[in-house]
Protein backbone atom coordinates (compact mmCIF):
# COMPACT_ATOMS: atom_id res chain seq x y z
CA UNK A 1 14.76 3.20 37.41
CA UNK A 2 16.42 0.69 39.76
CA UNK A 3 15.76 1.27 43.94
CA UNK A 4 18.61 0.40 45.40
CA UNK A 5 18.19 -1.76 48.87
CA UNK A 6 19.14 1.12 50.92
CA UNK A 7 15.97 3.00 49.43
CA UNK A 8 13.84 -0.32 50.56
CA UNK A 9 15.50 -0.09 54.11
CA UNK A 10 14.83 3.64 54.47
CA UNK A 11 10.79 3.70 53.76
CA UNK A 12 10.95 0.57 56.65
CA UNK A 13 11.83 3.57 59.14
CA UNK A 14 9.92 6.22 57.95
CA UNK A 15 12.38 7.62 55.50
CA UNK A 16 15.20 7.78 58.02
CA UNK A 17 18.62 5.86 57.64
CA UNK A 18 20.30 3.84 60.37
CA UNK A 19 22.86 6.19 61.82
CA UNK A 20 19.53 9.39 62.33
CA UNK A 21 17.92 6.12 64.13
CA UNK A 22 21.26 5.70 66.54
CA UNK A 23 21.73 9.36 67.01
CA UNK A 24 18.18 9.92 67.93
CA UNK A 25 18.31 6.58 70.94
CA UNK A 26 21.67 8.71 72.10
CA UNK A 27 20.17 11.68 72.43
CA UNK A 28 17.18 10.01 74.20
CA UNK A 29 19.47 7.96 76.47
CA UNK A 30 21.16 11.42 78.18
CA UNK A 31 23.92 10.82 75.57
CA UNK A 32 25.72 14.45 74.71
CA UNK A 33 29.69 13.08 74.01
CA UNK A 34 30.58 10.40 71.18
CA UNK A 35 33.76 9.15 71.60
CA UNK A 36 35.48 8.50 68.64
CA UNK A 37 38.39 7.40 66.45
CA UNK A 38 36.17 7.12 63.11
CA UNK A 39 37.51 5.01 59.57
CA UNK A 40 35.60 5.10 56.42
CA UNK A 41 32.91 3.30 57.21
CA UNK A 42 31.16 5.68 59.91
CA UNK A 43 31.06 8.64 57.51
CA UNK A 44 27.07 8.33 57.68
CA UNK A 45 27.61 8.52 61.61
CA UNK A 46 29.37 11.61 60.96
CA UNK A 47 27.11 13.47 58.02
CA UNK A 48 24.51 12.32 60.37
CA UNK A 49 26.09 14.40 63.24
CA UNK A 50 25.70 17.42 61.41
CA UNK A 51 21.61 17.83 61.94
CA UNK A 52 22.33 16.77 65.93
CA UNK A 53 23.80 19.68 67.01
CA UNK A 54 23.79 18.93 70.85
CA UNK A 55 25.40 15.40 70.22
CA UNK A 56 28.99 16.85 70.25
CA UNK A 57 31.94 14.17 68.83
CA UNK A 58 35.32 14.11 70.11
CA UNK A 59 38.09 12.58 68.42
CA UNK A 60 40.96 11.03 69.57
CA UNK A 61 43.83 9.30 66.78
CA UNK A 62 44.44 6.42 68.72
CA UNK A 63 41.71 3.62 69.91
CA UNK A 64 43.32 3.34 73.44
CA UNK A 65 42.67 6.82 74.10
CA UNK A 66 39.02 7.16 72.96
CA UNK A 67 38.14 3.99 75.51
CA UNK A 68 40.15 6.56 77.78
CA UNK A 69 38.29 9.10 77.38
CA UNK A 70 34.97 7.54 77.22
CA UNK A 71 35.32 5.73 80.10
CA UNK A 72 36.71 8.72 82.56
CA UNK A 73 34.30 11.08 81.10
CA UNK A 74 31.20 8.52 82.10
CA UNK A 75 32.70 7.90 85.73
CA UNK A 76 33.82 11.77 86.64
CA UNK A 77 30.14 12.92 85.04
CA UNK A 78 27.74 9.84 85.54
CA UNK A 79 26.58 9.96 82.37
CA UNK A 80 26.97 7.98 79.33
CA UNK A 81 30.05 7.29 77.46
CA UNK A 82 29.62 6.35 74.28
CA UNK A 83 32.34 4.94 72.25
CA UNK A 84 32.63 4.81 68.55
CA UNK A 85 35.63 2.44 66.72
CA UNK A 86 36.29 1.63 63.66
CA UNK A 87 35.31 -1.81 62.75
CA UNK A 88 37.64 -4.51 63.10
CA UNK A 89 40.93 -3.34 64.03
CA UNK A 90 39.90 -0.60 65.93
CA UNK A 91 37.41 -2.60 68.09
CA UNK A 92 40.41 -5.39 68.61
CA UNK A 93 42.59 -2.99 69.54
CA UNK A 94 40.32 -1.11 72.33
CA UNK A 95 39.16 -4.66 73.24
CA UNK A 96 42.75 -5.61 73.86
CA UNK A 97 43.07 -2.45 76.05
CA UNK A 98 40.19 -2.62 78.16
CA UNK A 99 40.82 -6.64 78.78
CA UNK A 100 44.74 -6.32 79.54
CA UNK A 101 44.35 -4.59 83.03
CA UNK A 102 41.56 -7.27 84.42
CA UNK A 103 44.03 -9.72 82.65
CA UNK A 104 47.12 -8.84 84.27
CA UNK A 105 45.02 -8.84 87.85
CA UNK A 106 44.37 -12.59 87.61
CA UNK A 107 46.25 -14.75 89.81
CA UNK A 108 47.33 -17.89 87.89
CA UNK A 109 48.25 -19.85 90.75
């Protein structure tokens, strides 16, 4: 029988998979709020969710609104915000929103 490479990763951490790993530095960085506006490729983040019960995830359907969120939550609670996009577009996207403000602030002239 074959082992696949994410077998050969796991035993490198003890068993555990990447997104157990990120949820467990979260949880020891004061995190309690992800952030998120998830695509197909963080449904490990979110299986993984379901043995962190005090890591709570809030979802928002539009990247703007997570960096929003995330943002207003950190600054009106002093804790963490952690944000969680979907790769590609939705990073561009909340990249394009956070940036635009500081942009449109700079004097040209």
């Amino acid at each position: 029988m074959a082992i696949t490479p994410l077998e050969v990763a796991a035993r490198g951490t003890g068993g555990r998979r990447g997104a157990d790993i990120l949820l467990e530095i979260l949880e020891n960085e004061g995190v309690r709020y992800i952030f998120g506006n998830p695509g197909t490729t963080e449904l490990p983040l979110i299986d993984a969710l379901q043995r962190r019960p005090d890591l709570k995830y809030i979802l928002a359907l539009q990247e703007a609104s997570v960096v929003a969120m995330a943002d207003g939550y950190a600054q009106a609670a002093g804790r963490p915000g952690f944000l969680n996009l979907h790769t590609a577009g939705g990073w561009g996207m909340a990249w394009a929103t956070c940036s635009m403000p500081a942009y449109r602030r700079r004097r040209w002239w």
